[in-house]
N, C-alpha and C. Protein backbone atom coordinates (compact mmCIF):
# COMPACT_ATOMS: atom_id res chain seq x y z
N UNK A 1 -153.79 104.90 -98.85
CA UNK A 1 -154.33 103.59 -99.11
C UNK A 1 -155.48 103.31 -98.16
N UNK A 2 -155.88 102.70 -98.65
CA UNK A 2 -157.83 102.19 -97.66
C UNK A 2 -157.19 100.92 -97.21
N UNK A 3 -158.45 101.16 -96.46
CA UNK A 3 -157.97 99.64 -95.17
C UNK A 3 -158.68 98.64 -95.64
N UNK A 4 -159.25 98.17 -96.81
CA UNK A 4 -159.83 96.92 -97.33
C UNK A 4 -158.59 96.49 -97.95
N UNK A 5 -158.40 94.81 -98.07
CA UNK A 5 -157.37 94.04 -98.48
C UNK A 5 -158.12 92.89 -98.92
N UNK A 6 -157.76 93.33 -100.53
CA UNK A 6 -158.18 91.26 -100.96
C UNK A 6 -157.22 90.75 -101.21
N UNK A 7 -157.50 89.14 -101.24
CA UNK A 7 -156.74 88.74 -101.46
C UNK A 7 -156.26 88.20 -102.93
N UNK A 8 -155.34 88.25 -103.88
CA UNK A 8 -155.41 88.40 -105.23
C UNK A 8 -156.34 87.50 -105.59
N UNK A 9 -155.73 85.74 -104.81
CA UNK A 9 -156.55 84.80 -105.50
C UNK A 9 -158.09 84.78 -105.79
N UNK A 10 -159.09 85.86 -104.32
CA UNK A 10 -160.39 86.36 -104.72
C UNK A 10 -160.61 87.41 -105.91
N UNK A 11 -159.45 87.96 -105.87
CA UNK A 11 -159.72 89.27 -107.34
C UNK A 11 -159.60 88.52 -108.80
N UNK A 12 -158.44 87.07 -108.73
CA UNK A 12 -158.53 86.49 -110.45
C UNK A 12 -159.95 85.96 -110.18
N UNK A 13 -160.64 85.28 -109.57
CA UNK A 13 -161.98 84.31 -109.69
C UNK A 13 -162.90 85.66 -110.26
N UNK A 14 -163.11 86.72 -109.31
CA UNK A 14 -163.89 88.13 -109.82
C UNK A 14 -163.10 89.09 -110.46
N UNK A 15 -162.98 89.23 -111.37
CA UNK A 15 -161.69 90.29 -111.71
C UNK A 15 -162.63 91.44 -112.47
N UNK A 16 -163.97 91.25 -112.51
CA UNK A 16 -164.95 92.26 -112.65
C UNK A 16 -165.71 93.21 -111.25
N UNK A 17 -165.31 92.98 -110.02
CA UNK A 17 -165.66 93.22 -109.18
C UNK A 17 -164.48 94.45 -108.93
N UNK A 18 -165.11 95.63 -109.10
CA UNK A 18 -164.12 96.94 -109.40
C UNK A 18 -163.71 97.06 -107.91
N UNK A 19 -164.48 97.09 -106.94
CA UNK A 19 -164.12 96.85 -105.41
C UNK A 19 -162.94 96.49 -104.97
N UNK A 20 -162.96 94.78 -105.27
CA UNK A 20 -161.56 93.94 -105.14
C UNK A 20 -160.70 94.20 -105.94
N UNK A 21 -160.67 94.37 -107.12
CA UNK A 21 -159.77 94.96 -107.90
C UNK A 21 -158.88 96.28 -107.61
N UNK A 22 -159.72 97.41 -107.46
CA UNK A 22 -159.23 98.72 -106.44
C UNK A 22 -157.95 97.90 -105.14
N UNK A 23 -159.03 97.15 -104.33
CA UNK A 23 -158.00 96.89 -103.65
C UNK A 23 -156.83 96.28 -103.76
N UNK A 24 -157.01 95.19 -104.30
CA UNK A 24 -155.50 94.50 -104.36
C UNK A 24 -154.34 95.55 -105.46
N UNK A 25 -155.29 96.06 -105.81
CA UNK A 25 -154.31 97.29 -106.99
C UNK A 25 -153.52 97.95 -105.45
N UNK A 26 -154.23 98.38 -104.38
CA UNK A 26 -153.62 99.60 -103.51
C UNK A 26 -153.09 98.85 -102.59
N UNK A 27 -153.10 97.48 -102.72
CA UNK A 27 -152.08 96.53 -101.88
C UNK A 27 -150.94 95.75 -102.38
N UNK A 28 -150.59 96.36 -104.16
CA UNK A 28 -149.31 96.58 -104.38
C UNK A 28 -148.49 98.13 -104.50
N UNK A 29 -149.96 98.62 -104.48
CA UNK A 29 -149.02 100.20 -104.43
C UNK A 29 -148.78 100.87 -103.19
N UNK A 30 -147.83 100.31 -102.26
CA UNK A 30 -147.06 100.36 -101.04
C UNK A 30 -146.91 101.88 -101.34
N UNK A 31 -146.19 102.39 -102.43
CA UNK A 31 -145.76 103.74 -101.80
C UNK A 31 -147.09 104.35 -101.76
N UNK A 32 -148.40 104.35 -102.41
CA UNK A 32 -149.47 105.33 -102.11
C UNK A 32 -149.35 106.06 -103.34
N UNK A 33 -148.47 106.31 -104.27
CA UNK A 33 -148.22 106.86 -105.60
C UNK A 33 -149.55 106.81 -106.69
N UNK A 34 -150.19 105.75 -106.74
CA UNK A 34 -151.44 105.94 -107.60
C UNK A 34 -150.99 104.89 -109.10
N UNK A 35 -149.87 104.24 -108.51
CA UNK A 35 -149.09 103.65 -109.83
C UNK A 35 -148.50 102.17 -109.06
N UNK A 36 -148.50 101.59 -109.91
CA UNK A 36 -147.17 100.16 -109.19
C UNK A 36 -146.43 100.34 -109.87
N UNK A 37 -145.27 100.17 -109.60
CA UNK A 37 -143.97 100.47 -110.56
C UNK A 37 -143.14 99.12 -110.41
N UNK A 38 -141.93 99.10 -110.64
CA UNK A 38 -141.02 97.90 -111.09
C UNK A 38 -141.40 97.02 -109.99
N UNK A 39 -140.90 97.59 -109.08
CA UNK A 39 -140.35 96.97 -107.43
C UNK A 39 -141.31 96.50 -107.01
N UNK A 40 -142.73 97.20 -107.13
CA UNK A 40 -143.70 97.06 -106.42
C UNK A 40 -144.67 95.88 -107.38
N UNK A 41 -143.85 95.93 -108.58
CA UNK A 41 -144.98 94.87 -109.37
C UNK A 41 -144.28 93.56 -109.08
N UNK A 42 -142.59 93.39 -108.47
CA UNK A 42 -142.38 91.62 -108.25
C UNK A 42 -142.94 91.41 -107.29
N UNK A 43 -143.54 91.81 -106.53
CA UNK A 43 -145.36 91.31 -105.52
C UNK A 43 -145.42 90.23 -106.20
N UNK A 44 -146.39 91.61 -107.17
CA UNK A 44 -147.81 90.92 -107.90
C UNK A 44 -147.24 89.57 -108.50
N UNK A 45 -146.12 89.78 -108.65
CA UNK A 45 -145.83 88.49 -110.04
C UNK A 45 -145.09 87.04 -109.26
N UNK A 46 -144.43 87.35 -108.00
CA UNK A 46 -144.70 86.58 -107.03
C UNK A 46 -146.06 85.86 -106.50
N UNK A 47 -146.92 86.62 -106.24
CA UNK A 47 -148.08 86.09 -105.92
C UNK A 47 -148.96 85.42 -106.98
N UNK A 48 -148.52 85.74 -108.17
CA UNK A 48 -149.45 85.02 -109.41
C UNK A 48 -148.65 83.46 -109.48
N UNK A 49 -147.36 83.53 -109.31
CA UNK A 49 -146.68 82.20 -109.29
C UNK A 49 -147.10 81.26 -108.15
N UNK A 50 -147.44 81.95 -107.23
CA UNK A 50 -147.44 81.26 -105.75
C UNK A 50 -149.51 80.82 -106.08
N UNK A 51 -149.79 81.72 -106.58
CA UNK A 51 -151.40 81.45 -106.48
C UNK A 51 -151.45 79.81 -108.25
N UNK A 52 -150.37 79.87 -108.61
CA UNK A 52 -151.03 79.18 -110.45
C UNK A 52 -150.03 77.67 -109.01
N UNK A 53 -149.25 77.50 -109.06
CA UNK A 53 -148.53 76.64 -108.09
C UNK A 53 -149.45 75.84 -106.57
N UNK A 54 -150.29 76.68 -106.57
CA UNK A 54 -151.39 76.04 -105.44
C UNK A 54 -152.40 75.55 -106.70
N UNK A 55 -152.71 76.29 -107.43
CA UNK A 55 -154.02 75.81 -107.95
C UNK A 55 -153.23 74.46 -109.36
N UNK A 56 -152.40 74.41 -109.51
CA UNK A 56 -152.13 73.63 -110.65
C UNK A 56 -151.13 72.47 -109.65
N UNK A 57 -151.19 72.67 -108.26
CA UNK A 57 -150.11 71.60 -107.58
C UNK A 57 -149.23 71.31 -108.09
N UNK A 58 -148.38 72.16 -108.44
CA UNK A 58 -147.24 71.96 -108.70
C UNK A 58 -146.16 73.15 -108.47
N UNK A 59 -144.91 72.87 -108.67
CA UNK A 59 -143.97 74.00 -108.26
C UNK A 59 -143.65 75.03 -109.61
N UNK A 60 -143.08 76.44 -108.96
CA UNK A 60 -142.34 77.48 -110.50
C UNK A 60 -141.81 76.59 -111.34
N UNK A 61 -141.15 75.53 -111.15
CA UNK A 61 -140.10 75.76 -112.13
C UNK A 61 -141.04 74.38 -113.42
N UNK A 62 -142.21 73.99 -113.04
CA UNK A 62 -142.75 73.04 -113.57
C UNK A 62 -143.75 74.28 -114.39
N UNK A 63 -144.12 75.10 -113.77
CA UNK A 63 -145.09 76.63 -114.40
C UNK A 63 -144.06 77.35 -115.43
N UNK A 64 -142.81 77.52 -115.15
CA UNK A 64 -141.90 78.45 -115.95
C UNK A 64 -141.28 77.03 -117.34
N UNK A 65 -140.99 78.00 -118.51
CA UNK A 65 -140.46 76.83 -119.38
C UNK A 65 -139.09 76.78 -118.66
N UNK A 66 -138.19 75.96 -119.54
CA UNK A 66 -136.54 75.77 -118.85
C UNK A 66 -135.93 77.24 -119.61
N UNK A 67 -136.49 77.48 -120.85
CA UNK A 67 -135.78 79.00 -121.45
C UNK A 67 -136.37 80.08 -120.68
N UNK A 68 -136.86 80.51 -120.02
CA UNK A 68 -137.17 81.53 -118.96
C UNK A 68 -137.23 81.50 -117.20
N UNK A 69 -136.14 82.17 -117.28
CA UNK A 69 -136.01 82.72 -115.43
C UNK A 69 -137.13 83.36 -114.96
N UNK A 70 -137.28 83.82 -113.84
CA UNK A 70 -138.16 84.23 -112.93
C UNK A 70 -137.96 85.57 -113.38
N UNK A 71 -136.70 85.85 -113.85
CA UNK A 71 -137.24 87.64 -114.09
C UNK A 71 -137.23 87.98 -115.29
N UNK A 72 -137.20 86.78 -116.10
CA UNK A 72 -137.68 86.78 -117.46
C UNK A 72 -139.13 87.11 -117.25
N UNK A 73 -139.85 85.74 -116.88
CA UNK A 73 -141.30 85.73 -116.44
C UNK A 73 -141.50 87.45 -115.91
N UNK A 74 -140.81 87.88 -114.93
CA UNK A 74 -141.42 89.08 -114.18
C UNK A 74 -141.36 90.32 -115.34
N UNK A 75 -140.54 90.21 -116.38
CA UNK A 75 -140.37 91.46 -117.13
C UNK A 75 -141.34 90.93 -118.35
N UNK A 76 -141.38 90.16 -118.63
CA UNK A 76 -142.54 89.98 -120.28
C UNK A 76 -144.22 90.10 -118.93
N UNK A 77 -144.26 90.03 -117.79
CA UNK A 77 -145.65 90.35 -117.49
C UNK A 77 -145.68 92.01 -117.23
N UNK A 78 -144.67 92.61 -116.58
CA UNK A 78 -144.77 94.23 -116.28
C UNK A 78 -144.75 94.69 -117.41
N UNK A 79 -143.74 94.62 -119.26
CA UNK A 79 -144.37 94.81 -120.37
C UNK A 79 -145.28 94.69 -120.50
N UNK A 80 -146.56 93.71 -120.38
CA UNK A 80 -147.74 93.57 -120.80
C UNK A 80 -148.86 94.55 -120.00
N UNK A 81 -148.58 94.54 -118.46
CA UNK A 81 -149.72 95.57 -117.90
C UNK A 81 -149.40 96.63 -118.11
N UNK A 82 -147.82 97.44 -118.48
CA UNK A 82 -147.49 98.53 -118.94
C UNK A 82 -147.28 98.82 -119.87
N UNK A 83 -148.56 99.05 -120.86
CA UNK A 83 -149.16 98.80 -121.92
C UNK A 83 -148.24 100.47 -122.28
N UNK A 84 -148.58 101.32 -121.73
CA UNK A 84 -148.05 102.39 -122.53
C UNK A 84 -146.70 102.79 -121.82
N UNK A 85 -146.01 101.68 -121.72
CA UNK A 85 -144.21 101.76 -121.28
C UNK A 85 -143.85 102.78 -120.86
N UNK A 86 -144.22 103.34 -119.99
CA UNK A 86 -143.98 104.81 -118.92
C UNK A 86 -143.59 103.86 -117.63
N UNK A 87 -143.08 102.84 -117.82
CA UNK A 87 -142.28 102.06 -116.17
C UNK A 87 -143.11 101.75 -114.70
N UNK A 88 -144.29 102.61 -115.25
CA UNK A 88 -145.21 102.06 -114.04
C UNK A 88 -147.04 101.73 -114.45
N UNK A 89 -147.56 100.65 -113.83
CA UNK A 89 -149.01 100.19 -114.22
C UNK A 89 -149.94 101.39 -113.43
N UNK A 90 -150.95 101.79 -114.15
CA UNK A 90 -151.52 102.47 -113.79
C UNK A 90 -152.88 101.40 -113.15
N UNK A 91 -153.85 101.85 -112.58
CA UNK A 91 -154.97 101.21 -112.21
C UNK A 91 -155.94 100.55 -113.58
N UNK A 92 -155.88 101.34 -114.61
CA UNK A 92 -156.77 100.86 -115.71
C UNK A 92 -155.98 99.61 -116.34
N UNK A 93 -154.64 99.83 -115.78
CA UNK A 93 -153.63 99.01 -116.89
C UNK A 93 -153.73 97.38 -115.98
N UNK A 94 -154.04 98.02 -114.74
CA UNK A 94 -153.70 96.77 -113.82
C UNK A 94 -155.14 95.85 -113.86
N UNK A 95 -156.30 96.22 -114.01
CA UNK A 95 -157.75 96.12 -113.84
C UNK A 95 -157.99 95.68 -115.65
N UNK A 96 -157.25 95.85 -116.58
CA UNK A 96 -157.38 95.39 -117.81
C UNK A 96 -156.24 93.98 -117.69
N UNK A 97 -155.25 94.32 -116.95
CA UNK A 97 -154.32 92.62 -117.65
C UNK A 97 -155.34 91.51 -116.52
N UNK A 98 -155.47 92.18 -115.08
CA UNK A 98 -156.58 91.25 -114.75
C UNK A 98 -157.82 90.23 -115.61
N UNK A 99 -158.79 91.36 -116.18
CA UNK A 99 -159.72 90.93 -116.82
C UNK A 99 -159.18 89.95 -118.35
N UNK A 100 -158.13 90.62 -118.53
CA UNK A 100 -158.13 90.00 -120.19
C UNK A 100 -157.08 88.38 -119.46
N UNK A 101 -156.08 88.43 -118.74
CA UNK A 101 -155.41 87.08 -118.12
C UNK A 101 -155.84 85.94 -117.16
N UNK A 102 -156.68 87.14 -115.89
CA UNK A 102 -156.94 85.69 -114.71
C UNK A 102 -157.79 84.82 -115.30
């Protein structure tokens, strides 16, 4: 992993900036694998709750409907960046749900 670190909330505003993107991709992929996988994607999906909750002032459970849990929410988003259901996001997969969601 490289020693640059963004921070997500700068990568949704630019999510075309392949730079920041690279990075925050290699600052959920803790193991260095080249992939985020399950474990390593409730980060990301933590931090998307914690980043929509600052910017919309308000708390999860006002962001989540009442029919979905938190790991409801966490499994319909790792389906979506793991577009070709092999259990882990690859960089193109992670750098496409960016561009097409933040």
């Amino acid at each position: 992993m490289g020693n640059t670190k963004a921070k997500l909330s700068d990568v949704l505003i630019d999510s075309a900036n392949e730079a920041k993107v690279k990075a925050a991709f290699q600052s959920y992929d803790k193991d260095g694998s080249g992939y985020i996988d399950k474990e390593e994607a409730k980060q990301f999906a933590k931090d998307l709750l914690r980043i929509a909750e600052k910017q919309l002032k308000t708390n999860r459970k006002d962001i989540l409907t009442p029919n979905i849990s938190l790991e409801d929410y966490f499994n319909k988003n790792f389906s979506i960046m793991d577009r070709d259901g092999n259990g882990q996001v690859s960089f193109e997969e992670f750098k496409e749900f960016l561009q097409k969601y933040a």
